[in-house]
PDB file of N, CA and C in Angstrom:
ATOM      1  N   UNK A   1      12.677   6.093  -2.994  1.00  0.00           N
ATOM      2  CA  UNK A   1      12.108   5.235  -1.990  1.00  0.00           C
ATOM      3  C   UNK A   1      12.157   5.918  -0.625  1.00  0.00           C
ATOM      4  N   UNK A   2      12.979   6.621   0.037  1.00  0.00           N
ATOM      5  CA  UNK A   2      13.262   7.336   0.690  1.00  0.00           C
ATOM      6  C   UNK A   2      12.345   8.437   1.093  1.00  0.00           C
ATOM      7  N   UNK A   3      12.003   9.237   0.209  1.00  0.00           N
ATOM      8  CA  UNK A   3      10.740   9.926  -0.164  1.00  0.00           C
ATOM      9  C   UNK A   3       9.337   9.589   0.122  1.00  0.00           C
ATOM     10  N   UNK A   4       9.054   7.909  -0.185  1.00  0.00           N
ATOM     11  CA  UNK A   4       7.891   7.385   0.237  1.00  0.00           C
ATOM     12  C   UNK A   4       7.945   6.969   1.267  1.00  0.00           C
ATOM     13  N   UNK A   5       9.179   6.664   2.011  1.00  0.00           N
ATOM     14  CA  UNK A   5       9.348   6.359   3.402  1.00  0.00           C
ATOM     15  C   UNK A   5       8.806   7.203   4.363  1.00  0.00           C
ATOM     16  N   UNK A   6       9.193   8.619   3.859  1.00  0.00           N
ATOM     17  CA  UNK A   6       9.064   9.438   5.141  1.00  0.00           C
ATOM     18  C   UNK A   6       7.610  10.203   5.037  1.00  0.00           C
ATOM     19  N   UNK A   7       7.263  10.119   3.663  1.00  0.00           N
ATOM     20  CA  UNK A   7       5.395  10.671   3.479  1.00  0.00           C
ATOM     21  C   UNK A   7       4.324   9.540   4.339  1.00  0.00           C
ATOM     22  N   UNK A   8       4.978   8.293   3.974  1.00  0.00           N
ATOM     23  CA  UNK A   8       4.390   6.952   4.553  1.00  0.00           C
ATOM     24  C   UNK A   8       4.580   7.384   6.206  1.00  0.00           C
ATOM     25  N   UNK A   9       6.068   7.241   6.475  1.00  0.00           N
ATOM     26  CA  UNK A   9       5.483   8.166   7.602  1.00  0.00           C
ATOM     27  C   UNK A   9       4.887   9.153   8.575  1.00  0.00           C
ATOM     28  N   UNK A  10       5.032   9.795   7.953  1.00  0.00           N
ATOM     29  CA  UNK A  10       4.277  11.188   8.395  1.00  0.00           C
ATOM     30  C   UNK A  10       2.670  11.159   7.922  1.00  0.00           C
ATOM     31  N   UNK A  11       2.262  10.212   7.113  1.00  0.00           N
ATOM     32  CA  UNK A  11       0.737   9.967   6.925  1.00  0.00           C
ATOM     33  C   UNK A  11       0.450   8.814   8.387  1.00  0.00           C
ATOM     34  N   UNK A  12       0.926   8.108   8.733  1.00  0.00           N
ATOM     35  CA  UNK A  12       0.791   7.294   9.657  1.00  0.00           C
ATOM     36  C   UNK A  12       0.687   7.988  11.155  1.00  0.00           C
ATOM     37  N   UNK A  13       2.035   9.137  11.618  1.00  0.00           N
ATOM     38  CA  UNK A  13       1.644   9.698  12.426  1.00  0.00           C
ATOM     39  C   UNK A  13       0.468  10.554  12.400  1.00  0.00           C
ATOM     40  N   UNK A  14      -0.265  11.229  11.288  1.00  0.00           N
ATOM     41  CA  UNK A  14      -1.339  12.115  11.221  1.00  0.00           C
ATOM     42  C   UNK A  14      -2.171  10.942  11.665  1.00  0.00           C
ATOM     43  N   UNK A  15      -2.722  10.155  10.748  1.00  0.00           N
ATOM     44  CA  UNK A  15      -3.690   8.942  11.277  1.00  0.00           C
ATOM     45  C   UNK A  15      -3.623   8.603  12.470  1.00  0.00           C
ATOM     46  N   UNK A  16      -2.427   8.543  12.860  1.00  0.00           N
ATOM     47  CA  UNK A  16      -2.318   8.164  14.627  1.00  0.00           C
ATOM     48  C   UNK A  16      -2.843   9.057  15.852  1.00  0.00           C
ATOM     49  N   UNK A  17      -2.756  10.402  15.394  1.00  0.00           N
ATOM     50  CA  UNK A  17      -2.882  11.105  15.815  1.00  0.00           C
ATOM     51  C   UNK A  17      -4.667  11.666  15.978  1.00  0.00           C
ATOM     52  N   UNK A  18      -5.125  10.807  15.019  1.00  0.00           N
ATOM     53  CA  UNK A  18      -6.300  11.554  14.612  1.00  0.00           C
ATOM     54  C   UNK A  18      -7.719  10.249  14.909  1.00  0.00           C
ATOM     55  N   UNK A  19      -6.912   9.031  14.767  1.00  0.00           N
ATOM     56  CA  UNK A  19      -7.993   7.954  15.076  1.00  0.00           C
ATOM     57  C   UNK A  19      -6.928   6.586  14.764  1.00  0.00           C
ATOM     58  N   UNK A  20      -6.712   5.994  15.480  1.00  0.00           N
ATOM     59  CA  UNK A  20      -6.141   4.358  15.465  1.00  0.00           C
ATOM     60  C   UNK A  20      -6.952   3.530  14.520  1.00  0.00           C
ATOM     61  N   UNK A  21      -8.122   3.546  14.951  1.00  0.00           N
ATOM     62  CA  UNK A  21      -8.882   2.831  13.869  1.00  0.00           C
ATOM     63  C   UNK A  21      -8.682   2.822  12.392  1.00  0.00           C
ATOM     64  N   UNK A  22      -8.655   4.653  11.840  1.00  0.00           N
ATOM     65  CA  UNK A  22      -8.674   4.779  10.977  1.00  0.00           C
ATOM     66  C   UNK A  22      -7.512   4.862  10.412  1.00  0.00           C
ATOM     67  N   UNK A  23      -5.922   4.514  11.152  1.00  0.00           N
ATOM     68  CA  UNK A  23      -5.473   4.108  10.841  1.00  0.00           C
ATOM     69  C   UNK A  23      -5.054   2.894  10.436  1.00  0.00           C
ATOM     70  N   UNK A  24      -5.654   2.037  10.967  1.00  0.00           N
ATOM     71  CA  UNK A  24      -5.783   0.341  10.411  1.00  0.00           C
ATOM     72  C   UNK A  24      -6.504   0.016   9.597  1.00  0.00           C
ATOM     73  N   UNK A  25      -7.693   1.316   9.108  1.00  0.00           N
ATOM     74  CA  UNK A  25      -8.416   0.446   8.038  1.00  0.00           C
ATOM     75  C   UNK A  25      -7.627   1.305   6.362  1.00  0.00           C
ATOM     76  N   UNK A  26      -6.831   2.654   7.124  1.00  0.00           N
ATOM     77  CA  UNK A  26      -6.256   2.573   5.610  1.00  0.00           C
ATOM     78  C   UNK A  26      -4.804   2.070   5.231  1.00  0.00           C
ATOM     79  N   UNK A  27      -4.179   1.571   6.461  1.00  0.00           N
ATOM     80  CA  UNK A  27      -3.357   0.775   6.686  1.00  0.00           C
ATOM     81  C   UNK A  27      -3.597  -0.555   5.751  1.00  0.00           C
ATOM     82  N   UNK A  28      -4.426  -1.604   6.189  1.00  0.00           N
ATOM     83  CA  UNK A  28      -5.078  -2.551   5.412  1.00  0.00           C
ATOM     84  C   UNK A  28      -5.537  -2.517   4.022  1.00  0.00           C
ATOM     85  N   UNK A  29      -6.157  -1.059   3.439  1.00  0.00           N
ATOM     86  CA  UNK A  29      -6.031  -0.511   2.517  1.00  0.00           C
ATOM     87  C   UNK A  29      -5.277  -0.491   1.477  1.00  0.00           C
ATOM     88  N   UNK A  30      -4.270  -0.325   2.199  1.00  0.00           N
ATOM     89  CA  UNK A  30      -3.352   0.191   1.141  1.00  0.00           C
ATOM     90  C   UNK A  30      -2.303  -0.949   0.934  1.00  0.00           C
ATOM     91  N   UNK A  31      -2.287  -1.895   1.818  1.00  0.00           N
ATOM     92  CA  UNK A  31      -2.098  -3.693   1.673  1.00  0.00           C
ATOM     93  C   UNK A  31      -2.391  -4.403   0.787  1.00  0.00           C
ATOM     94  N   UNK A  32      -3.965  -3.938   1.009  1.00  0.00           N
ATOM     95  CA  UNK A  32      -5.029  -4.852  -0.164  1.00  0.00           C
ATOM     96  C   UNK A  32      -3.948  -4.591  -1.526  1.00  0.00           C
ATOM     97  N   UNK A  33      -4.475  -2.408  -1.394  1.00  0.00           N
ATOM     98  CA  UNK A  33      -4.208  -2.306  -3.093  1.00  0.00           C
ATOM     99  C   UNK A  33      -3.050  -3.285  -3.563  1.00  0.00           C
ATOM    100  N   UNK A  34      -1.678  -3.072  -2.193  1.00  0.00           N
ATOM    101  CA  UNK A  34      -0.229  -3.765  -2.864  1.00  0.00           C
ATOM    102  C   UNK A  34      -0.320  -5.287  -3.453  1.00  0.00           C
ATOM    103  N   UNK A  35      -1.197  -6.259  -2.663  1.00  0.00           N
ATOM    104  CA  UNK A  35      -1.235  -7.157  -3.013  1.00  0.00           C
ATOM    105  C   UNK A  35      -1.980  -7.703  -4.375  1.00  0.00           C
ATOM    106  N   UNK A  36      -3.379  -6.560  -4.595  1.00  0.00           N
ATOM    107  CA  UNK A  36      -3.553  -6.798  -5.900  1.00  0.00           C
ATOM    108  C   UNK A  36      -2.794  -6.395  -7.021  1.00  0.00           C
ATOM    109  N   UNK A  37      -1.724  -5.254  -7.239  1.00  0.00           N
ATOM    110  CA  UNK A  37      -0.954  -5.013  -7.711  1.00  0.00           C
ATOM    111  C   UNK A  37       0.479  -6.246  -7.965  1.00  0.00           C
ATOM    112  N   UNK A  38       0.753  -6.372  -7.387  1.00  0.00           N
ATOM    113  CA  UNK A  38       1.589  -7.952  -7.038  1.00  0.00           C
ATOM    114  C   UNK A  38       0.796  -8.871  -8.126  1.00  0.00           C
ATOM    115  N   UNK A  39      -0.279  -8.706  -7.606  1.00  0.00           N
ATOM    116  CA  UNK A  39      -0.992 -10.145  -8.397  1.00  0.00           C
ATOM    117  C   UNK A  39      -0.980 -10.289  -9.681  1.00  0.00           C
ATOM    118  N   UNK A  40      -1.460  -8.603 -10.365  1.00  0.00           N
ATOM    119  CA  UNK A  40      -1.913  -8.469 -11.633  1.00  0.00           C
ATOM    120  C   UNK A  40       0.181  -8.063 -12.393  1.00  0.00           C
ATOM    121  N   UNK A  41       0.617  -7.532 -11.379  1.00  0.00           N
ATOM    122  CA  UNK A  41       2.143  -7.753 -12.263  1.00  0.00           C
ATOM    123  C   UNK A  41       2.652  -9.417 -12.497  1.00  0.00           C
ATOM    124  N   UNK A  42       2.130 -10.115 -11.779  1.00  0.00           N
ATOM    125  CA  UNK A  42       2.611 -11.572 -11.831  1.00  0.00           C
ATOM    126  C   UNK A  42       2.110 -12.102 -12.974  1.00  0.00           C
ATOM    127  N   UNK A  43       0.345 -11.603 -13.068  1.00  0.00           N
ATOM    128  CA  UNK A  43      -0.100 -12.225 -14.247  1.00  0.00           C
ATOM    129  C   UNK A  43       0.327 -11.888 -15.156  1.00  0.00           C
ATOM    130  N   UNK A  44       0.595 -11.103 -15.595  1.00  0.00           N
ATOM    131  CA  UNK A  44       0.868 -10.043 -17.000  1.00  0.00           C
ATOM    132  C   UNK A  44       2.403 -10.654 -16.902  1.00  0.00           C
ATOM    133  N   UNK A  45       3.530 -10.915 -16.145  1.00  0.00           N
ATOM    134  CA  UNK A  45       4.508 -11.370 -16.709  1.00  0.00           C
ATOM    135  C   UNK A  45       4.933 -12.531 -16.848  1.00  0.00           C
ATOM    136  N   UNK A  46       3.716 -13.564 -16.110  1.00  0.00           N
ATOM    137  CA  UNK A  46       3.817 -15.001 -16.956  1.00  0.00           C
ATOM    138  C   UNK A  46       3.102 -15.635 -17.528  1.00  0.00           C
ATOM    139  N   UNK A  47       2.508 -14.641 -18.400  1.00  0.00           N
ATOM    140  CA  UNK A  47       1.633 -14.568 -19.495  1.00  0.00           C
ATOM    141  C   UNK A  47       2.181 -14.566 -20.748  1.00  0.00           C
ATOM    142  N   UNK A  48       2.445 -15.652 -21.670  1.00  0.00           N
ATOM    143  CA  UNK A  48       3.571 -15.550 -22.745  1.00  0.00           C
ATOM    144  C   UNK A  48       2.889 -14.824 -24.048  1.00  0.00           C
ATOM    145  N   UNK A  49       3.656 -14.774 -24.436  1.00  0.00           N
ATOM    146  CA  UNK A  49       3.915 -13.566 -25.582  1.00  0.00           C
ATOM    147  C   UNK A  49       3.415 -14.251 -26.985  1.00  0.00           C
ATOM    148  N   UNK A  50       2.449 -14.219 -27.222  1.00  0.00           N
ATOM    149  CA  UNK A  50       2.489 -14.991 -28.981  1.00  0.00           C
ATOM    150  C   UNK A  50       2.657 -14.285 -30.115  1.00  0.00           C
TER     151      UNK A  50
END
């Protein structure tokens, strides 16, 4: 986790560095993906087993 901390960061300062904008739209991005990920692990584990 640690590892993704500091790539996460250091992708954020490049983006920052390079366009604000385009840091908020892959910022948001990469939100979206988490939240659909979230979603589809939720479904799949209270989804019972027959």
């Amino acid at each position: 986790m640690g590892a993704a901390a500091l790539v996460g960061g250091a992708l954020a300062g490049v983006l920052y560095d390079i366009s604000v904008p385009l840091l908020i739209v892959v910022v948001a991005g990469i939100q979206t993906a988490a939240l659909v990920l979230l979603w589809v692990t939720r479904a799949v584990r209270s989804t019972p087993v027959r």
